[in-house]
N, C-alpha and C. Protein backbone atom coordinates (compact mmCIF):
# COMPACT_ATOMS: atom_id res chain seq x y z
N UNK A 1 112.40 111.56 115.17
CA UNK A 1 113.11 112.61 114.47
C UNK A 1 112.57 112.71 113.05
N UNK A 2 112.30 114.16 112.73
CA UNK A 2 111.68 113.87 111.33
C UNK A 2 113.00 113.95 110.29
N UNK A 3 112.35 114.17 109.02
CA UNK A 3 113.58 114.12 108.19
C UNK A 3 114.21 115.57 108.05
N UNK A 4 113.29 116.42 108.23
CA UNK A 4 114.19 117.58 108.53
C UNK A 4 114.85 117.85 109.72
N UNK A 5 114.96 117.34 110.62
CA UNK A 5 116.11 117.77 111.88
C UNK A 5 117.08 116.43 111.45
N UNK A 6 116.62 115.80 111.18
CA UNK A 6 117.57 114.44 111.02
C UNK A 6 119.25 114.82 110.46
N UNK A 7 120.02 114.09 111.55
CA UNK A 7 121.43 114.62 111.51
C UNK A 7 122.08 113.72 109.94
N UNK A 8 122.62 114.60 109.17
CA UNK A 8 123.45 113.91 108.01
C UNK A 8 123.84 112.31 108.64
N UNK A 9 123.63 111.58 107.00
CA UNK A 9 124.58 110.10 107.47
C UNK A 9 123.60 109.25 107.97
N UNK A 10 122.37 109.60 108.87
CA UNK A 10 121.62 108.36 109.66
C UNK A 10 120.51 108.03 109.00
N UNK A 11 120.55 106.79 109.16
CA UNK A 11 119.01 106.32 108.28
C UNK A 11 118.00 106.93 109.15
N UNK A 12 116.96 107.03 108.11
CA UNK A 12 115.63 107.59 108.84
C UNK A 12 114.63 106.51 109.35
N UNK A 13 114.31 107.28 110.60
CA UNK A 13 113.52 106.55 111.31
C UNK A 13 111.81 106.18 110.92
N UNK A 14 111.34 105.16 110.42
CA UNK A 14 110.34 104.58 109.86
C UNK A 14 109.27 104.67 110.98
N UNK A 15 108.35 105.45 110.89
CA UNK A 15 106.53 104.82 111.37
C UNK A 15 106.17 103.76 111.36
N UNK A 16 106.29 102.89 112.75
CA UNK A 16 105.35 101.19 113.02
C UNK A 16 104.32 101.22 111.80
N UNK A 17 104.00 100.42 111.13
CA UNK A 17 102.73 99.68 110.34
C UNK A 17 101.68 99.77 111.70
N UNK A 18 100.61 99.98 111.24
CA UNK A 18 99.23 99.54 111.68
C UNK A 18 99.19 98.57 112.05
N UNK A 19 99.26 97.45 111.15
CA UNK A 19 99.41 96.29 111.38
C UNK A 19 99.98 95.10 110.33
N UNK A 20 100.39 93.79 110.92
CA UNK A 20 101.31 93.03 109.78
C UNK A 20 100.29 91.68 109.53
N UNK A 21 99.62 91.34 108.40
CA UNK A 21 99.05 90.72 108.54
C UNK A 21 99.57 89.21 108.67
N UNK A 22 100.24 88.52 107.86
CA UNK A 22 101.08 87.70 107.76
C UNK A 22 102.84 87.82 108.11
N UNK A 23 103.18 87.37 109.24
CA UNK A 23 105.00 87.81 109.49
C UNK A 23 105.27 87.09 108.86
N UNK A 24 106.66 87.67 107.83
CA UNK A 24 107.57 87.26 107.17
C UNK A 24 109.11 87.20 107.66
N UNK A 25 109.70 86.54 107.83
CA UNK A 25 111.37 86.43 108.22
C UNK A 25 111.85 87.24 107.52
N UNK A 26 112.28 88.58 108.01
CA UNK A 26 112.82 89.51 107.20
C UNK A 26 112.43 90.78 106.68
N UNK A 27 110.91 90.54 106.96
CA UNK A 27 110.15 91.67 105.98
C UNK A 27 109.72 92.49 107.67
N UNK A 28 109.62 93.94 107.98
CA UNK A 28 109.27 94.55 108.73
C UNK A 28 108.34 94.76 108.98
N UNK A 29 107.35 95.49 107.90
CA UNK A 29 105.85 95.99 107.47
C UNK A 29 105.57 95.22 106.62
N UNK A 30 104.18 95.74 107.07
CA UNK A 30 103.08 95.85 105.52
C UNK A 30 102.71 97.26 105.51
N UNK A 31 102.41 97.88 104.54
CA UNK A 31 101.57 99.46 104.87
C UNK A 31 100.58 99.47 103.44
N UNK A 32 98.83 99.33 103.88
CA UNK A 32 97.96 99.39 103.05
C UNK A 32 98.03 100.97 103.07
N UNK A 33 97.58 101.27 101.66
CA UNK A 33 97.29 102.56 101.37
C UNK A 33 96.60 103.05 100.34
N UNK A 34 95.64 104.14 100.03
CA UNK A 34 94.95 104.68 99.15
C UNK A 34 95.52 105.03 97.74
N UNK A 35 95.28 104.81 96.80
CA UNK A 35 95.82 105.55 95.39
C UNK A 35 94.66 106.49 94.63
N UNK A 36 95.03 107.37 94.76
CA UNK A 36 93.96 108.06 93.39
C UNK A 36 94.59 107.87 92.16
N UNK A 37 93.55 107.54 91.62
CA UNK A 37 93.83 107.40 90.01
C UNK A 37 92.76 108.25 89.15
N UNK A 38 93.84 108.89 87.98
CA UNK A 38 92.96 109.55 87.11
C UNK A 38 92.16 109.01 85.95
N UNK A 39 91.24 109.28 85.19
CA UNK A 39 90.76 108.63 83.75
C UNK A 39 91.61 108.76 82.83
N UNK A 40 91.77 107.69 81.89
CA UNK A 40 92.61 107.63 80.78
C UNK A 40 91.56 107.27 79.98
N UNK A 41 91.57 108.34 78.63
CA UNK A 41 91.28 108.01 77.70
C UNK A 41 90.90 106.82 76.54
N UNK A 42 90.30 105.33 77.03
CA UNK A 42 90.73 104.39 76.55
C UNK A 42 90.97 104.41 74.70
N UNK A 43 89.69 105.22 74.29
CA UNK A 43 88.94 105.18 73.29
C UNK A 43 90.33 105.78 72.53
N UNK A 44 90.60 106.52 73.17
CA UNK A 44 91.70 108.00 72.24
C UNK A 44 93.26 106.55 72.34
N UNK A 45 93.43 106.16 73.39
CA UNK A 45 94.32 105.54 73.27
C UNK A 45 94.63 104.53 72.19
N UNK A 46 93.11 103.35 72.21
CA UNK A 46 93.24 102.34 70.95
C UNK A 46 92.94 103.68 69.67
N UNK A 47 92.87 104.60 69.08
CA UNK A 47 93.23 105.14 67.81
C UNK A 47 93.94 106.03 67.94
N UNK A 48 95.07 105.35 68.43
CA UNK A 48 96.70 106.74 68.73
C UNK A 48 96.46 107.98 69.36
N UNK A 49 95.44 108.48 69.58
CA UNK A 49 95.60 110.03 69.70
C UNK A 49 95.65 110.10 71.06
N UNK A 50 96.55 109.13 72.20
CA UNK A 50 96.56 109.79 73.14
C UNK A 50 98.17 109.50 73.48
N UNK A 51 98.97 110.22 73.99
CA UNK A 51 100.48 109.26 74.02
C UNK A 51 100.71 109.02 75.75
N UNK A 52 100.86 107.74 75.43
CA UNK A 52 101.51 106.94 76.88
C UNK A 52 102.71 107.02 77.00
N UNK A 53 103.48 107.42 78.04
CA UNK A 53 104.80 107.11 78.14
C UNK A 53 105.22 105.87 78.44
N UNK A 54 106.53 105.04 78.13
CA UNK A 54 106.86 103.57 78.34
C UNK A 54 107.96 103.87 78.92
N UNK A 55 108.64 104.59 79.48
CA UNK A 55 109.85 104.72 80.13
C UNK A 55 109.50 105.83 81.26
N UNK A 56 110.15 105.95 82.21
CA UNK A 56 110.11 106.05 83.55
C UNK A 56 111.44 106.34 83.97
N UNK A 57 112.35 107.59 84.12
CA UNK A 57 113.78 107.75 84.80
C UNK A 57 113.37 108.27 86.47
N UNK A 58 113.85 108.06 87.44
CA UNK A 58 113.88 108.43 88.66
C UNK A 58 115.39 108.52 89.39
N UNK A 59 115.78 109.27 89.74
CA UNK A 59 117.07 109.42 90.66
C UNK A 59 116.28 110.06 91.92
N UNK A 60 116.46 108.72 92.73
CA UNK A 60 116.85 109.03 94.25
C UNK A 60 117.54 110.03 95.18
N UNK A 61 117.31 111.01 95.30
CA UNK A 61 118.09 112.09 95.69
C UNK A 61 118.26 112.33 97.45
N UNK A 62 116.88 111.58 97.88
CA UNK A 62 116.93 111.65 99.15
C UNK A 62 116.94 110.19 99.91
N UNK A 63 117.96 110.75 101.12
CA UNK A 63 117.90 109.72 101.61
C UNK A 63 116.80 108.25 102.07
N UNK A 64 115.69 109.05 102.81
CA UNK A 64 114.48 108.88 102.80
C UNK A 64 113.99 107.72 101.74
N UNK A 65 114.21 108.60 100.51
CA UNK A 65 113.76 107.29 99.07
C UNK A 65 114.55 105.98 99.16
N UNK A 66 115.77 106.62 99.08
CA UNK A 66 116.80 105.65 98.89
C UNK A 66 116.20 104.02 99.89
N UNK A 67 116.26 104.91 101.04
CA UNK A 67 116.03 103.58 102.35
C UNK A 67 114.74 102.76 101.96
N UNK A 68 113.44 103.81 101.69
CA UNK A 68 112.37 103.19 101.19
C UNK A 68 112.20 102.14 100.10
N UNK A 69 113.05 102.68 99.07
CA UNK A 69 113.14 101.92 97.86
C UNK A 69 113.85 100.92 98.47
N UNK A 70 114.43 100.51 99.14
CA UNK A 70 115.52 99.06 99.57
C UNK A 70 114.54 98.28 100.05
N UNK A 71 113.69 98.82 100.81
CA UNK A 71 112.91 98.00 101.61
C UNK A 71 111.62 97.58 101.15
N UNK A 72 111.29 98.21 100.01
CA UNK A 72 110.17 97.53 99.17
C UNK A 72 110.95 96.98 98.31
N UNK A 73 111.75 96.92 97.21
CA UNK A 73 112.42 95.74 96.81
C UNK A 73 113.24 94.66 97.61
N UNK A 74 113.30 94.52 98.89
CA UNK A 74 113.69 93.48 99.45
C UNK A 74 112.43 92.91 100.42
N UNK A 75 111.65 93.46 100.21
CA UNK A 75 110.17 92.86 101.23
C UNK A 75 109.32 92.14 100.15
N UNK A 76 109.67 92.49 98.71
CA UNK A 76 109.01 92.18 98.08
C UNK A 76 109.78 90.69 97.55
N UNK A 77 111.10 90.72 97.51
CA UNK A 77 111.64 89.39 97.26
C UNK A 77 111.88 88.28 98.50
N UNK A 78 111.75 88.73 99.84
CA UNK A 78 111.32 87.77 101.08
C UNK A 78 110.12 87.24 101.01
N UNK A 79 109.09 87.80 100.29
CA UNK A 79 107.53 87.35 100.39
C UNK A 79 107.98 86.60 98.98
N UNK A 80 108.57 86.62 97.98
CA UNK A 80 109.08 85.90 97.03
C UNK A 80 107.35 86.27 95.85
N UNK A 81 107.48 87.57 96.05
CA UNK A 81 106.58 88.33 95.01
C UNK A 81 106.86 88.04 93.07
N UNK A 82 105.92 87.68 92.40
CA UNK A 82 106.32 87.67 91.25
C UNK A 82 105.51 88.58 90.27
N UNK A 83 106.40 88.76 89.08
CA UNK A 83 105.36 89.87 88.32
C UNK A 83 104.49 89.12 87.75
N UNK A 84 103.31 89.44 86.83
CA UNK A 84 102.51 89.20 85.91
C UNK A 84 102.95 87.94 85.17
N UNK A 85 103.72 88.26 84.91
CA UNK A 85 104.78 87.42 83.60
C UNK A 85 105.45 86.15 84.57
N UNK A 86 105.14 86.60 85.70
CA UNK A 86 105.50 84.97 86.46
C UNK A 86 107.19 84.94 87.18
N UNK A 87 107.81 85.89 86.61
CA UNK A 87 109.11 86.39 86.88
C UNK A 87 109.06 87.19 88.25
N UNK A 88 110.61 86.85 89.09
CA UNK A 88 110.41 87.42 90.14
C UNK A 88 110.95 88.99 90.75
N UNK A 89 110.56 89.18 91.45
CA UNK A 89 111.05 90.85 91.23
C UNK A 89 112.55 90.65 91.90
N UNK A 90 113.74 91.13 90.95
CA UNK A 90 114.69 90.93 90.66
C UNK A 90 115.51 92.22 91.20
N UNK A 91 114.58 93.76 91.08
CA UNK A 91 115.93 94.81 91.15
C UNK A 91 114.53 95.36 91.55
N UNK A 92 115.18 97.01 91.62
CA UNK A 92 113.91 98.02 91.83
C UNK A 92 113.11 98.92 91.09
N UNK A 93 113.47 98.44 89.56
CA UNK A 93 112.94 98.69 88.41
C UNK A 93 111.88 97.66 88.58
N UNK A 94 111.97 96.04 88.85
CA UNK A 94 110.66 95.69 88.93
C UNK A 94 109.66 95.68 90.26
N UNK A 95 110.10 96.05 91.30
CA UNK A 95 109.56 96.37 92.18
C UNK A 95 108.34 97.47 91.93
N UNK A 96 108.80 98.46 91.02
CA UNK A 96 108.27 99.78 90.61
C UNK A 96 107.13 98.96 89.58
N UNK A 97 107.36 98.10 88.64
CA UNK A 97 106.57 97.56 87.60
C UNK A 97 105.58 96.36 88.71
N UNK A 98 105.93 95.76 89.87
CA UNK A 98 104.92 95.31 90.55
C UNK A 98 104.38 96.45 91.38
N UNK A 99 104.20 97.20 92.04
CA UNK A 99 103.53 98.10 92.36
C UNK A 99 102.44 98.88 91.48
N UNK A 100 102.99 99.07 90.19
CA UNK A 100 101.93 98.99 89.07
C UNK A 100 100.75 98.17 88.73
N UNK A 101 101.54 96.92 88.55
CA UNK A 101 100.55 95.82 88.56
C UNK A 101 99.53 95.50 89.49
N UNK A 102 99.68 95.66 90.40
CA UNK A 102 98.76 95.91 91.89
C UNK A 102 97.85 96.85 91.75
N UNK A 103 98.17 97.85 91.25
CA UNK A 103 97.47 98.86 91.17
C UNK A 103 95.85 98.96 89.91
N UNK A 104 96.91 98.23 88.62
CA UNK A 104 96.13 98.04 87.56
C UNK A 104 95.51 96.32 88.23
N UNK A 105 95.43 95.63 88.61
CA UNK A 105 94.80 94.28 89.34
C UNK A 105 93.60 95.03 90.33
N UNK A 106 93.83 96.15 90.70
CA UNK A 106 92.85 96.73 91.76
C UNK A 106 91.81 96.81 91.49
């Protein structure tokens, strides 16, 4: 059922992973995937003239997210994932800040 016929109230039904490389007690998937990333300015950045944002608001509006977001912050604390800083991902604000980090580690 996709998410548009999907009847109010029911969680949505998730696509099998490819494959799981390591099973975890608890954790369902893994799902590798592509990121494009754009160029950032480094040069403009170290002499101010470029502005970074440091804050990030998101409201969840769809169900879909909602379920997603649970399940990467709780797959990520069964694998007992930690950030940068050695701290463990705690809520889904850092879930969002390790997914970053992964990204910038890439």
């Amino acid at each position: 059922m996709t998410r548009k016929t999907q009847a109010k109230g029911t969680v949505p039904t998730l696509p099998e992973a490819p494959f799981d490389p390591e099973p975890v007690p608890g954790v369902v998937q893994s799902k590798p995937f592509g990121v494009p990333l754009g160029d950032v300015p480094l040069e403009e950045i170290r002499q101010g003239l470029y502005y970074l944002n440091r804050k990030v608001e998101v409201r969840l509006r769809d169900q879909h997210h909602q379920v997603t977001m649970r399940r990467l912050w709780l797959g990520l604390d069964r694998v007992g994932a930690r950030l940068v800083n050695g701290q463990r991902v705690a809520n889904n604000a850092d879930a969002i800040r390790w997914l970053l980090e992964q990204i910038d580690e890439g």
